[in-house]
PDB file of N, CA and C in Angstrom:
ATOM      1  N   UNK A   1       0.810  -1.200   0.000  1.00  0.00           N
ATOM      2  CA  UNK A   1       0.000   0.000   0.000  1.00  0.00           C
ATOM      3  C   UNK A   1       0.848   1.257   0.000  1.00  0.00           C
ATOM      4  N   UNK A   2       2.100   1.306  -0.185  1.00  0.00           N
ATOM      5  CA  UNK A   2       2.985   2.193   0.400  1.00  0.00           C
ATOM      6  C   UNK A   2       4.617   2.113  -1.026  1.00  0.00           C
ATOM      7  N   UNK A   3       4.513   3.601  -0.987  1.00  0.00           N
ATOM      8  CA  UNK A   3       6.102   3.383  -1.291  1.00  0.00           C
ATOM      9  C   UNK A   3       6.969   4.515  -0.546  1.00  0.00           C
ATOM     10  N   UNK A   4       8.190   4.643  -0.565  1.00  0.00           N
ATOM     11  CA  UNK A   4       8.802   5.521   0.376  1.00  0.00           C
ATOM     12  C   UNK A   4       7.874   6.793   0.035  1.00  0.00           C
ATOM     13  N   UNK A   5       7.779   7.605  -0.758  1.00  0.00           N
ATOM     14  CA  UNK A   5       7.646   8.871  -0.765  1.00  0.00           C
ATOM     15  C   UNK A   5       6.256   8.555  -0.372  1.00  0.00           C
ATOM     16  N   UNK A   6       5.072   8.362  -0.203  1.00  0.00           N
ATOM     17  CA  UNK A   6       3.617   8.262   0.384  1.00  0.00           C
ATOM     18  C   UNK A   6       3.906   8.648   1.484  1.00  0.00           C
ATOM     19  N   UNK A   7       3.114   9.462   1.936  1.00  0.00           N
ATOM     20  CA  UNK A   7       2.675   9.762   3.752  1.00  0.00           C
ATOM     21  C   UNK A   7       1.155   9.873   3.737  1.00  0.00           C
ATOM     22  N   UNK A   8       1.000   8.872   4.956  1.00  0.00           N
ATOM     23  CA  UNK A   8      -0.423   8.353   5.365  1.00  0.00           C
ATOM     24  C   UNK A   8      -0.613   9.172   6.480  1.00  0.00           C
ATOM     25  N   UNK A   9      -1.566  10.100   6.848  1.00  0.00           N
ATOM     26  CA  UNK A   9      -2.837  10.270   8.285  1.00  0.00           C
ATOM     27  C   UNK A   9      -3.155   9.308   8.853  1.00  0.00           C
ATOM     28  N   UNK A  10      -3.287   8.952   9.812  1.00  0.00           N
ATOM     29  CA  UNK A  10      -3.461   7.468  10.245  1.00  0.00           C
ATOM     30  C   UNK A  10      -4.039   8.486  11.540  1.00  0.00           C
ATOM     31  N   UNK A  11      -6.042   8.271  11.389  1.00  0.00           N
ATOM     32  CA  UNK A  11      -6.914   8.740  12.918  1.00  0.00           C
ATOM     33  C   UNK A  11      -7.670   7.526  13.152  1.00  0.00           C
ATOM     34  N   UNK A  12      -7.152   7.032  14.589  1.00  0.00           N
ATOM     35  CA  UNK A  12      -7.665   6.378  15.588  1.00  0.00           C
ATOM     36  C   UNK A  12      -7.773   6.491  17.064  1.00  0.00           C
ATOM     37  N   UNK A  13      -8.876   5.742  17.282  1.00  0.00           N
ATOM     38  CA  UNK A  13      -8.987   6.003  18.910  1.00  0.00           C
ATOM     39  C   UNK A  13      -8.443   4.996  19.527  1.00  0.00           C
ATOM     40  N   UNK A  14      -7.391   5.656  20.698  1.00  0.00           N
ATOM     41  CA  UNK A  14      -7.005   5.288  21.792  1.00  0.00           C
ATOM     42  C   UNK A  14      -7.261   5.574  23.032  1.00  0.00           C
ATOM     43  N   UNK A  15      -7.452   4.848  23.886  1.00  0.00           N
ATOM     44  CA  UNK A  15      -7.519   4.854  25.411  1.00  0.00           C
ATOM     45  C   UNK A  15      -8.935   6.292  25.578  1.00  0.00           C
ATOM     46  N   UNK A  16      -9.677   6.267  24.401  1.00  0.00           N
ATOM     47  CA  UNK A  16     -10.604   7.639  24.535  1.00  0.00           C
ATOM     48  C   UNK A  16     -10.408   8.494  24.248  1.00  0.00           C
ATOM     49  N   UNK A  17      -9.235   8.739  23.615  1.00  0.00           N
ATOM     50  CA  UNK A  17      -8.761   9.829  22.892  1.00  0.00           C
ATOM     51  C   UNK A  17      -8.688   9.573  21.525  1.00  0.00           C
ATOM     52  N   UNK A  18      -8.890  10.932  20.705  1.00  0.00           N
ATOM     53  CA  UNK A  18      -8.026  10.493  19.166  1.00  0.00           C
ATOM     54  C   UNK A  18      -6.755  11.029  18.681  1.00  0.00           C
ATOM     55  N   UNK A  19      -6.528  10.192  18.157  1.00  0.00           N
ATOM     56  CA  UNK A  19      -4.320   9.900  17.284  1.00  0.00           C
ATOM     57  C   UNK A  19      -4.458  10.621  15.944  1.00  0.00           C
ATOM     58  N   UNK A  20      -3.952  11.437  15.880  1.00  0.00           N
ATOM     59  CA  UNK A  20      -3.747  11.618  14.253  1.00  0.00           C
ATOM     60  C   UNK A  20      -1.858  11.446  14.146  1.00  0.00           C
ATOM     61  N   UNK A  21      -1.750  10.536  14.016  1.00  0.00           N
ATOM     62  CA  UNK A  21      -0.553  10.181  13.179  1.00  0.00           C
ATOM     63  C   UNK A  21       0.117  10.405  11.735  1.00  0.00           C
ATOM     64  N   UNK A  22       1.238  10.881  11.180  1.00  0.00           N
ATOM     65  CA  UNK A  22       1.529  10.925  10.332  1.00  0.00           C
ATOM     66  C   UNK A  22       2.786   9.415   9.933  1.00  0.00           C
ATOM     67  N   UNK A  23       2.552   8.613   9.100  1.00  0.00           N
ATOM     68  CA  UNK A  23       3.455   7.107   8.801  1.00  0.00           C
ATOM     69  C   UNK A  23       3.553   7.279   7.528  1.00  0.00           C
ATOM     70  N   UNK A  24       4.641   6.495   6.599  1.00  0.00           N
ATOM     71  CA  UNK A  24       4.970   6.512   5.694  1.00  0.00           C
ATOM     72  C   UNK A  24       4.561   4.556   4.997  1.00  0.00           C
ATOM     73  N   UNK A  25       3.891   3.624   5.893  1.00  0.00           N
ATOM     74  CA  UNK A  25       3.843   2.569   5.889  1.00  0.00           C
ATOM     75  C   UNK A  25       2.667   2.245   6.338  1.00  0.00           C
ATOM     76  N   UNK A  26       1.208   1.506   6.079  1.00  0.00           N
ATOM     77  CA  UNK A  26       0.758   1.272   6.409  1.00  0.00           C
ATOM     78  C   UNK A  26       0.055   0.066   5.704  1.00  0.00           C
ATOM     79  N   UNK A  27      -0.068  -0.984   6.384  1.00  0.00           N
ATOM     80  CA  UNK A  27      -0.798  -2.679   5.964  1.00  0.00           C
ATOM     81  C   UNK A  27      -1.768  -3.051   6.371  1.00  0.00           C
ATOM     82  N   UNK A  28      -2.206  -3.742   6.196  1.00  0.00           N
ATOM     83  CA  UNK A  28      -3.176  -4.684   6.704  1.00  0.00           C
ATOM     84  C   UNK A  28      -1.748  -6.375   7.487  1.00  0.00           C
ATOM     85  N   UNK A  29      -2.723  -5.755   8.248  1.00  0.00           N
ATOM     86  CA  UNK A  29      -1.756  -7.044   9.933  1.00  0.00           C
ATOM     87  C   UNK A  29      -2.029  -8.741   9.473  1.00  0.00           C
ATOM     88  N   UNK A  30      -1.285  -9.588   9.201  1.00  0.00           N
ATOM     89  CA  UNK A  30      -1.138 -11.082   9.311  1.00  0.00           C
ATOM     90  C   UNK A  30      -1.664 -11.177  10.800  1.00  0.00           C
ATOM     91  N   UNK A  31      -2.325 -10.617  11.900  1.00  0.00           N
ATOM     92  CA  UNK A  31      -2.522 -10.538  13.037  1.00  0.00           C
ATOM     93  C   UNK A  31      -4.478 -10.055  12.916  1.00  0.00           C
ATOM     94  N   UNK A  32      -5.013 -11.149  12.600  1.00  0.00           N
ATOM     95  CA  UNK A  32      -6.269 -10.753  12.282  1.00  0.00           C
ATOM     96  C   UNK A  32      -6.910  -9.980  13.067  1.00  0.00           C
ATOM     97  N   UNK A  33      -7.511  -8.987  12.125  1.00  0.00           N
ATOM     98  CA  UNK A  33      -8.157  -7.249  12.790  1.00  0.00           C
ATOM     99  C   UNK A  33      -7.245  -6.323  13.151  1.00  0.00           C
ATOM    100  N   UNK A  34      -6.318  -6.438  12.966  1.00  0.00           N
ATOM    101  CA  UNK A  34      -5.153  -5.232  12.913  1.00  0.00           C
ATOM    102  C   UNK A  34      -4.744  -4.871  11.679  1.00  0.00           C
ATOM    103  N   UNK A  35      -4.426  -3.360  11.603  1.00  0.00           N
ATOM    104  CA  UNK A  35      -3.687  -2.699  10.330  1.00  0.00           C
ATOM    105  C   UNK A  35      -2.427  -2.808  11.284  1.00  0.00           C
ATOM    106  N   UNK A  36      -1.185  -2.370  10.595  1.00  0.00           N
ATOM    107  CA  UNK A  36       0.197  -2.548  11.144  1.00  0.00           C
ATOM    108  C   UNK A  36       0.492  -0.700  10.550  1.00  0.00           C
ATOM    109  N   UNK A  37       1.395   0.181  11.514  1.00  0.00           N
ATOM    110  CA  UNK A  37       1.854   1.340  11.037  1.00  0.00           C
ATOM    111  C   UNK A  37       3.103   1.274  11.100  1.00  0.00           C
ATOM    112  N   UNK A  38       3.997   2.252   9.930  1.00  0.00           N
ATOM    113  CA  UNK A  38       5.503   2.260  10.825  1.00  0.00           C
ATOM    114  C   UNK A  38       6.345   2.844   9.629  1.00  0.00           C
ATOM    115  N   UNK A  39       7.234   3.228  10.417  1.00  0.00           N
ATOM    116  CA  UNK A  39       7.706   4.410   9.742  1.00  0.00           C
ATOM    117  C   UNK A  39       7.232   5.700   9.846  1.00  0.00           C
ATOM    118  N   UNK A  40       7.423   6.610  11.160  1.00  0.00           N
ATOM    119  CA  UNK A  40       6.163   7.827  11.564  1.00  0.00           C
ATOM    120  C   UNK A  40       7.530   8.458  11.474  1.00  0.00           C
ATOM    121  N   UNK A  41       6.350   9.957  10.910  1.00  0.00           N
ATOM    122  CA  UNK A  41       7.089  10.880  10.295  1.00  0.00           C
ATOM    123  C   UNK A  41       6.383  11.852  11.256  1.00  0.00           C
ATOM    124  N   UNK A  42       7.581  12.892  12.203  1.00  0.00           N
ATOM    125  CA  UNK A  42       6.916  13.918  13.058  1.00  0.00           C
ATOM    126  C   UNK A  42       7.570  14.629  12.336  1.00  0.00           C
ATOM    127  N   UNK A  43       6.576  16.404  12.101  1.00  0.00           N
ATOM    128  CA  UNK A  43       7.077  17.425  11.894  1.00  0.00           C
ATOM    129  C   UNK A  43       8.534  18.224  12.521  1.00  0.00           C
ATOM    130  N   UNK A  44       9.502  18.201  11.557  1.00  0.00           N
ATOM    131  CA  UNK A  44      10.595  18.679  12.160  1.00  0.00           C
ATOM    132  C   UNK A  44      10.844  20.634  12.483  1.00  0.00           C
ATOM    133  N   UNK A  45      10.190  20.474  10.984  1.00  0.00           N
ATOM    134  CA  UNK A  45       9.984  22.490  10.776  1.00  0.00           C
ATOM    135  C   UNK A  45       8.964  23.578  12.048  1.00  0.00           C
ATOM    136  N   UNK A  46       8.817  22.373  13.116  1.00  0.00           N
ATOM    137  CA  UNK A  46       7.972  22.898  14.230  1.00  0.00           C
ATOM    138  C   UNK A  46       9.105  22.906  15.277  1.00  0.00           C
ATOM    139  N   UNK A  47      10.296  23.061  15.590  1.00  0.00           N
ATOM    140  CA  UNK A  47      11.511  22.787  16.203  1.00  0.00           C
ATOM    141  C   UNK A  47      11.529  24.447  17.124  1.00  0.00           C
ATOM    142  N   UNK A  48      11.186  25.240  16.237  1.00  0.00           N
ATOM    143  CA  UNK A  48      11.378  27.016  17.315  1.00  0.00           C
ATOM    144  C   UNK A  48      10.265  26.811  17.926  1.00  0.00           C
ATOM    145  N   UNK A  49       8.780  26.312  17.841  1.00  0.00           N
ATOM    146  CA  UNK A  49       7.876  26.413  18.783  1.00  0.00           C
ATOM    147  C   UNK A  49       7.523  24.961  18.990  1.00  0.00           C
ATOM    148  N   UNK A  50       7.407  24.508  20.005  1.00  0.00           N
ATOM    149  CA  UNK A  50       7.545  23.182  20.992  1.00  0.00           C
ATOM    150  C   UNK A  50       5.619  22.874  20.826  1.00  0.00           C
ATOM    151  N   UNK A  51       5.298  22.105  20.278  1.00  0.00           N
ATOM    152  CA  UNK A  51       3.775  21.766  19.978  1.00  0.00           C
ATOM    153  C   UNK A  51       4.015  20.628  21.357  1.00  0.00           C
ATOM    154  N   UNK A  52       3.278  20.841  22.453  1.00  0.00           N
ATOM    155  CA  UNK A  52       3.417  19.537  23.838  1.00  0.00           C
ATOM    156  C   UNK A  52       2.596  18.507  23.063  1.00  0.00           C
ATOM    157  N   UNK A  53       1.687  18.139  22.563  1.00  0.00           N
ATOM    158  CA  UNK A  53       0.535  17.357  21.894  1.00  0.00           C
ATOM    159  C   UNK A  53       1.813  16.379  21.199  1.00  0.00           C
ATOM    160  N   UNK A  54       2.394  17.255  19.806  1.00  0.00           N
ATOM    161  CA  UNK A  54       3.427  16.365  19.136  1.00  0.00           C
ATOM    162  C   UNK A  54       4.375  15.827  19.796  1.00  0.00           C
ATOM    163  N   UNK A  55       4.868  16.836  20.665  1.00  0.00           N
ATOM    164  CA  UNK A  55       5.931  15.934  21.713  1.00  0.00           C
ATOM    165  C   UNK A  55       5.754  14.984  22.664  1.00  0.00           C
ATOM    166  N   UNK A  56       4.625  14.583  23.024  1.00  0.00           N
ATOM    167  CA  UNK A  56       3.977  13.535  23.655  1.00  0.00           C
ATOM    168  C   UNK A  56       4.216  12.426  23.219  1.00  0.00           C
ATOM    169  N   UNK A  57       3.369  12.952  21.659  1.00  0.00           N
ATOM    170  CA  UNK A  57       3.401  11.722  20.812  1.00  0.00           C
ATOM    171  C   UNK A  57       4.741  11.007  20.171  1.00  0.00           C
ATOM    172  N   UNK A  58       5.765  11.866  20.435  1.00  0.00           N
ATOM    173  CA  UNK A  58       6.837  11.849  19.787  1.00  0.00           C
ATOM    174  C   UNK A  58       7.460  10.427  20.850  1.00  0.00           C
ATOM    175  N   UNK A  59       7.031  11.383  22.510  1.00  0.00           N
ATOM    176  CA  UNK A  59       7.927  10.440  23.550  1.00  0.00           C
ATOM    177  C   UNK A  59       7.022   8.917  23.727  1.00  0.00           C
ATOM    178  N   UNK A  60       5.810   9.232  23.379  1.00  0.00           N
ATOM    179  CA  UNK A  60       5.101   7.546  23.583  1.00  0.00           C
ATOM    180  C   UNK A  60       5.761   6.760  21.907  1.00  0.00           C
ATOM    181  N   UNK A  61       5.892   7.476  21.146  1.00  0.00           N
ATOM    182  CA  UNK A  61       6.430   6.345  20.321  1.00  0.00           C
ATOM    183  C   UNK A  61       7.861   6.045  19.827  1.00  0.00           C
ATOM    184  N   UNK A  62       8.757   6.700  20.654  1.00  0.00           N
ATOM    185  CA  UNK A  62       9.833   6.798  20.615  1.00  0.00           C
ATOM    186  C   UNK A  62      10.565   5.229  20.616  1.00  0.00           C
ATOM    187  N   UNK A  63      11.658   4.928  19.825  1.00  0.00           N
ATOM    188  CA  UNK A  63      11.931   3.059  19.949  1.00  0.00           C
ATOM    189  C   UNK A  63      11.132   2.330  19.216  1.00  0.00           C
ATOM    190  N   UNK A  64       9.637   2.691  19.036  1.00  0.00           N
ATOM    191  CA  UNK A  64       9.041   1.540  18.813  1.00  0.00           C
ATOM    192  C   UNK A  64       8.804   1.893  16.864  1.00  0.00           C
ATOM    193  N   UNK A  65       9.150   0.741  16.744  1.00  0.00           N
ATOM    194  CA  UNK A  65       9.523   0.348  14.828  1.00  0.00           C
ATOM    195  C   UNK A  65       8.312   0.450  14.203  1.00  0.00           C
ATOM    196  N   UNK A  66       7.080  -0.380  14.857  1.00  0.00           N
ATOM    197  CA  UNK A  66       5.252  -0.527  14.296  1.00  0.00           C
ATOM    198  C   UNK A  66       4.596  -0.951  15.694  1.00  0.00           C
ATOM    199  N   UNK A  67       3.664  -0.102  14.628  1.00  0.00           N
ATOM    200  CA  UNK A  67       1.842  -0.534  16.041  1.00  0.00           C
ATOM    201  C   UNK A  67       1.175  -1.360  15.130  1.00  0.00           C
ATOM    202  N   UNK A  68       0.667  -1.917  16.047  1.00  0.00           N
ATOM    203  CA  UNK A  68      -0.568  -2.786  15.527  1.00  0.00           C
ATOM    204  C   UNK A  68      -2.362  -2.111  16.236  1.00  0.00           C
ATOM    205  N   UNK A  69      -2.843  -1.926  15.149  1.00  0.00           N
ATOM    206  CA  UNK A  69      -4.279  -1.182  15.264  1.00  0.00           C
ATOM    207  C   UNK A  69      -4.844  -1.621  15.707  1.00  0.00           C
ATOM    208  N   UNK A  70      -6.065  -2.033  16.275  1.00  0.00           N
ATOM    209  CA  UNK A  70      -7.242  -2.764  16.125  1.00  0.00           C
ATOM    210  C   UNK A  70      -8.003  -2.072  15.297  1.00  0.00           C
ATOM    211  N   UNK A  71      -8.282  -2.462  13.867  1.00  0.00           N
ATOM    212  CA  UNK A  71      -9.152  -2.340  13.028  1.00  0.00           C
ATOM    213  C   UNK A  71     -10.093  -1.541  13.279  1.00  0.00           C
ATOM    214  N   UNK A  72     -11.319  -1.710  14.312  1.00  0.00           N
ATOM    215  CA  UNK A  72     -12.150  -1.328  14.823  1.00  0.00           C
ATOM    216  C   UNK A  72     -11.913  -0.102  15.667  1.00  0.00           C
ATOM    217  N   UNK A  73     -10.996   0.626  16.098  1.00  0.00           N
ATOM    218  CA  UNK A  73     -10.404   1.644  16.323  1.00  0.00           C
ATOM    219  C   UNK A  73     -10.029   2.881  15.306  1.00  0.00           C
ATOM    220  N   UNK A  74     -10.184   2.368  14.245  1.00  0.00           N
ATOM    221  CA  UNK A  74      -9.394   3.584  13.222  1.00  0.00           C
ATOM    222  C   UNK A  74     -10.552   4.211  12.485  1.00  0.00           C
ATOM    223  N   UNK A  75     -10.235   5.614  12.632  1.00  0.00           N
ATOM    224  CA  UNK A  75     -11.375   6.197  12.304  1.00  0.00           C
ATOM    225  C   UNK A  75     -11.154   6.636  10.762  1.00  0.00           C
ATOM    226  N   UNK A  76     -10.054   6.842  10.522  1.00  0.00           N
ATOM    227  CA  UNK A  76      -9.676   7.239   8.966  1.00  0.00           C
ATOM    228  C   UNK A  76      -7.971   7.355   8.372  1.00  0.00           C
ATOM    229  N   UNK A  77      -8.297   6.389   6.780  1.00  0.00           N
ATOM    230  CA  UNK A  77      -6.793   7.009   6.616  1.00  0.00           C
ATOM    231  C   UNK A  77      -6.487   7.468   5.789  1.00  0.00           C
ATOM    232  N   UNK A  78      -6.083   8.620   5.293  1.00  0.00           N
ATOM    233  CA  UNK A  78      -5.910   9.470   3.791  1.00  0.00           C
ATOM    234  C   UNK A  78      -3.919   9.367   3.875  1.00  0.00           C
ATOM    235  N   UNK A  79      -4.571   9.218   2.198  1.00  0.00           N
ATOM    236  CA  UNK A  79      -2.912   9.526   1.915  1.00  0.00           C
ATOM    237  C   UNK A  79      -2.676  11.396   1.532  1.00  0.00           C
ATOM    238  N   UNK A  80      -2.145  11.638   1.779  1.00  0.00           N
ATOM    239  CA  UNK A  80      -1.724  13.221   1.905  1.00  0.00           C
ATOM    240  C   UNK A  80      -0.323  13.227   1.415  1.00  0.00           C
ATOM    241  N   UNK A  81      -0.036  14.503   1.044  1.00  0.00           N
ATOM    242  CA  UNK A  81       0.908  15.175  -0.048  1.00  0.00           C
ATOM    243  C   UNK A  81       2.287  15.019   1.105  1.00  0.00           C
ATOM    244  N   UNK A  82       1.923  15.805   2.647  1.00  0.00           N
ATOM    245  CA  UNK A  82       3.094  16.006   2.809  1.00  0.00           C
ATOM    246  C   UNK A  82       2.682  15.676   4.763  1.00  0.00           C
ATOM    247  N   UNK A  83       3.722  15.647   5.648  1.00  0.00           N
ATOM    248  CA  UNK A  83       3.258  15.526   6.665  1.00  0.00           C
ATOM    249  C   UNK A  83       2.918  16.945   7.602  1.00  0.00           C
ATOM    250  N   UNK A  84       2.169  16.854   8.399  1.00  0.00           N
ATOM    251  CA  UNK A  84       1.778  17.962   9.496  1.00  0.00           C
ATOM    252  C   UNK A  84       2.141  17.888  10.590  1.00  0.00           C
ATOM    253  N   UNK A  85       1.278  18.431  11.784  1.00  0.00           N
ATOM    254  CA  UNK A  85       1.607  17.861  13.232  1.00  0.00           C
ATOM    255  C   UNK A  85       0.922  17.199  13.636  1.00  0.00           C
ATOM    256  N   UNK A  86       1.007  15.907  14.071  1.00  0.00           N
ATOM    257  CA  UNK A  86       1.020  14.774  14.922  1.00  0.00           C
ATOM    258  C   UNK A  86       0.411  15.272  15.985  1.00  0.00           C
ATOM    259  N   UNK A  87      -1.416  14.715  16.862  1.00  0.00           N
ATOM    260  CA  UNK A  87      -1.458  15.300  17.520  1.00  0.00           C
ATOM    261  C   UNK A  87      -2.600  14.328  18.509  1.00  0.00           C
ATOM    262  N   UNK A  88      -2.854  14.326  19.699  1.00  0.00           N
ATOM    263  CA  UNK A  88      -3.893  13.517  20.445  1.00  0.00           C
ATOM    264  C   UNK A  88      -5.049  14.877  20.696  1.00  0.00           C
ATOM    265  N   UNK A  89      -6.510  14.454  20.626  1.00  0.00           N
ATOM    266  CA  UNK A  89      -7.141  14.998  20.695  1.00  0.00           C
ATOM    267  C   UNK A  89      -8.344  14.280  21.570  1.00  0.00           C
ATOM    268  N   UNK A  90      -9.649  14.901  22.108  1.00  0.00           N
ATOM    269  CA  UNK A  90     -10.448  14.455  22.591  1.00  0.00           C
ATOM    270  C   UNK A  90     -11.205  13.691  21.681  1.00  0.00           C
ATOM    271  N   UNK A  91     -11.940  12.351  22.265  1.00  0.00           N
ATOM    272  CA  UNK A  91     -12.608  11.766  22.088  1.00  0.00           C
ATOM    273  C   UNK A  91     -14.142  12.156  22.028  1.00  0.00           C
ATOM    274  N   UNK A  92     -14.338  12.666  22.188  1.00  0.00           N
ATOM    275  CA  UNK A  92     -15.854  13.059  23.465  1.00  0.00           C
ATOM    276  C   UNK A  92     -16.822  12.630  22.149  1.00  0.00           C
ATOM    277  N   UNK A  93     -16.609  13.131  21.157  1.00  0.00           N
ATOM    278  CA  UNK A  93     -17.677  13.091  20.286  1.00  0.00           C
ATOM    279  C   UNK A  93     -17.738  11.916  19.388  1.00  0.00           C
ATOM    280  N   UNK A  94     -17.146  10.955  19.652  1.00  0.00           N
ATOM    281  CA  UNK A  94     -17.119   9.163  19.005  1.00  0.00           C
ATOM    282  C   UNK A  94     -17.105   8.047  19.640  1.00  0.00           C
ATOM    283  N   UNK A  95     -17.756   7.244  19.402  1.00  0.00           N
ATOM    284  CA  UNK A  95     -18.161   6.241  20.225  1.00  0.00           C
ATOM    285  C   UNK A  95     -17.489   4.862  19.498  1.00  0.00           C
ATOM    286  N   UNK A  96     -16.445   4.273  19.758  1.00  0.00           N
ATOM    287  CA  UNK A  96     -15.797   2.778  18.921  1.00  0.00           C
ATOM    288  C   UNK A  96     -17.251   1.888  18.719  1.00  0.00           C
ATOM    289  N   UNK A  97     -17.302   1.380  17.760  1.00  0.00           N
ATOM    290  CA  UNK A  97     -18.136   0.300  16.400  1.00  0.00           C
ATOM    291  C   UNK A  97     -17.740  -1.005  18.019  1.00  0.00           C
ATOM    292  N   UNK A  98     -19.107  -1.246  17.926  1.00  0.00           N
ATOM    293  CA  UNK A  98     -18.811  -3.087  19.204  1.00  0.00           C
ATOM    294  C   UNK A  98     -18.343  -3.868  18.081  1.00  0.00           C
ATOM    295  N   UNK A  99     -17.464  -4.533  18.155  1.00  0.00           N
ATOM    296  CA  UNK A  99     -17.176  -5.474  17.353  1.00  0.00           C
ATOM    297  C   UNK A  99     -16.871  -6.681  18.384  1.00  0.00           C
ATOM    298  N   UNK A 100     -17.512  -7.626  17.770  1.00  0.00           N
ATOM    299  CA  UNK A 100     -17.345  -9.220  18.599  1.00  0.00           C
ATOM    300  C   UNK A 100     -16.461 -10.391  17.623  1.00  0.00           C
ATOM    301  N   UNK A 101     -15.926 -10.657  18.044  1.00  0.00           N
ATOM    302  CA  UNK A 101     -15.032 -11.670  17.136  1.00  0.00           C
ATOM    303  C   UNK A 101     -15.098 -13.190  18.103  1.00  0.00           C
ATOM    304  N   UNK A 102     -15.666 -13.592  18.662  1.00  0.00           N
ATOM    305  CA  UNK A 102     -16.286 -14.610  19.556  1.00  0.00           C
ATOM    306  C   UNK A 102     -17.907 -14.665  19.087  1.00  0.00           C
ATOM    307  N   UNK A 103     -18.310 -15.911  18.531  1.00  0.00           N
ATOM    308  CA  UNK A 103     -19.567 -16.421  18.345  1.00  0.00           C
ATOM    309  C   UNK A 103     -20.563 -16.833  19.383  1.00  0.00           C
ATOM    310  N   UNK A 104     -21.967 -15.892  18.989  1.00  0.00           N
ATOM    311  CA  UNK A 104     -22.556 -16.896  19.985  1.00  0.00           C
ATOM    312  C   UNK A 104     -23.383 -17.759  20.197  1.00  0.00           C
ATOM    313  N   UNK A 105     -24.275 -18.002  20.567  1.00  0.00           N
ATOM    314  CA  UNK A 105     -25.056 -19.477  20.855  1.00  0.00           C
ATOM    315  C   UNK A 105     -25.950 -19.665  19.037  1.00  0.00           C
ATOM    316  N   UNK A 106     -26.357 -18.476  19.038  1.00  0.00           N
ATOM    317  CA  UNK A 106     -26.961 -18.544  17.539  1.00  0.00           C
ATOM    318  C   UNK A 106     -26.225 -18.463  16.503  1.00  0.00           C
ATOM    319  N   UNK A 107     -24.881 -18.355  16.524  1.00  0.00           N
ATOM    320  CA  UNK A 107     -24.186 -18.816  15.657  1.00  0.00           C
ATOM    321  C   UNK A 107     -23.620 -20.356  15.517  1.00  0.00           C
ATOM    322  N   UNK A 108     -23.902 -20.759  16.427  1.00  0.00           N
ATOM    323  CA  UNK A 108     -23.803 -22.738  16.126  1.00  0.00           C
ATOM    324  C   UNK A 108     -24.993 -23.024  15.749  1.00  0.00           C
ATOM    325  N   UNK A 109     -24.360 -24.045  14.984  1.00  0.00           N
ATOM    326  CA  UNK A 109     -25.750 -24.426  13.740  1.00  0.00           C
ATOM    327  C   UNK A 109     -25.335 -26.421  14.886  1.00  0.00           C
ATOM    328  N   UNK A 110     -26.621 -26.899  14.828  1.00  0.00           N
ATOM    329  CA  UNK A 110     -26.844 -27.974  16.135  1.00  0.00           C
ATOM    330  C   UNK A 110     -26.849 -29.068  14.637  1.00  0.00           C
ATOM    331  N   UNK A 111     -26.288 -29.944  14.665  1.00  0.00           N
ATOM    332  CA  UNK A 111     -26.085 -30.942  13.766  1.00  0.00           C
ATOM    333  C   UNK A 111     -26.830 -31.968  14.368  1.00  0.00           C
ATOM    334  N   UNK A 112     -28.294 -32.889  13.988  1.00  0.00           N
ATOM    335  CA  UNK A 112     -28.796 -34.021  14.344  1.00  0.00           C
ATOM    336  C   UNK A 112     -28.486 -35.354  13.502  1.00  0.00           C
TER     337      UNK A 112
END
């Protein structure tokens, strides 16, 4: 889905909040119901004024190579021209999709 020069938006909810991420990599996960991200690109040209939001995000993903999504978490992903700032925002106004991946009683079919 990706070649070097692509940069992906990558908005999902976490912990009740929302992620807008900027990645240069993004898949679909061998880890069923996960997309995989990696390769995040933070705004560097924001260096004279200190954005705390991006730098947050900068220090929670600092080390780590890829995330794995839960599918059902991601609210949107556009490919875009160039990257922005990276930023966590409130949740308040979205509610995560129930998703069940465990069957239940009416999904067994009773063999006589």
């Amino acid at each position: 889905m990706a070649s070097s020069s692509e940069i992906y938006k990558v908005t999902f909810l976490n912990k009740g909040k929302v992620y807008e991420l900027f990645v240069r990599q993004v898949y679909q996960s061998d880890l069923y119901g996960f997309i995989e991200v990696e390769d995040y690109v933070f705004d560097e040209a924001s260096q004279v004024v200190v954005d705390t939001s991006e730098e947050k995000l900068k220090n929670e993903f600092s080390g780590v190579r890829r995330s794995f999504i839960p599918i059902q978490s991601v609210i949107r992903i556009d490919e875009v021209e160039k990257s922005g700032i990276s930023k966590i925002s409130s949740g308040d106004n979205i509610t995560p999709l129930p998703v069940s991946f465990v069957g239940g009683k009416a999904d067994h079919v009773k063999n006589d």
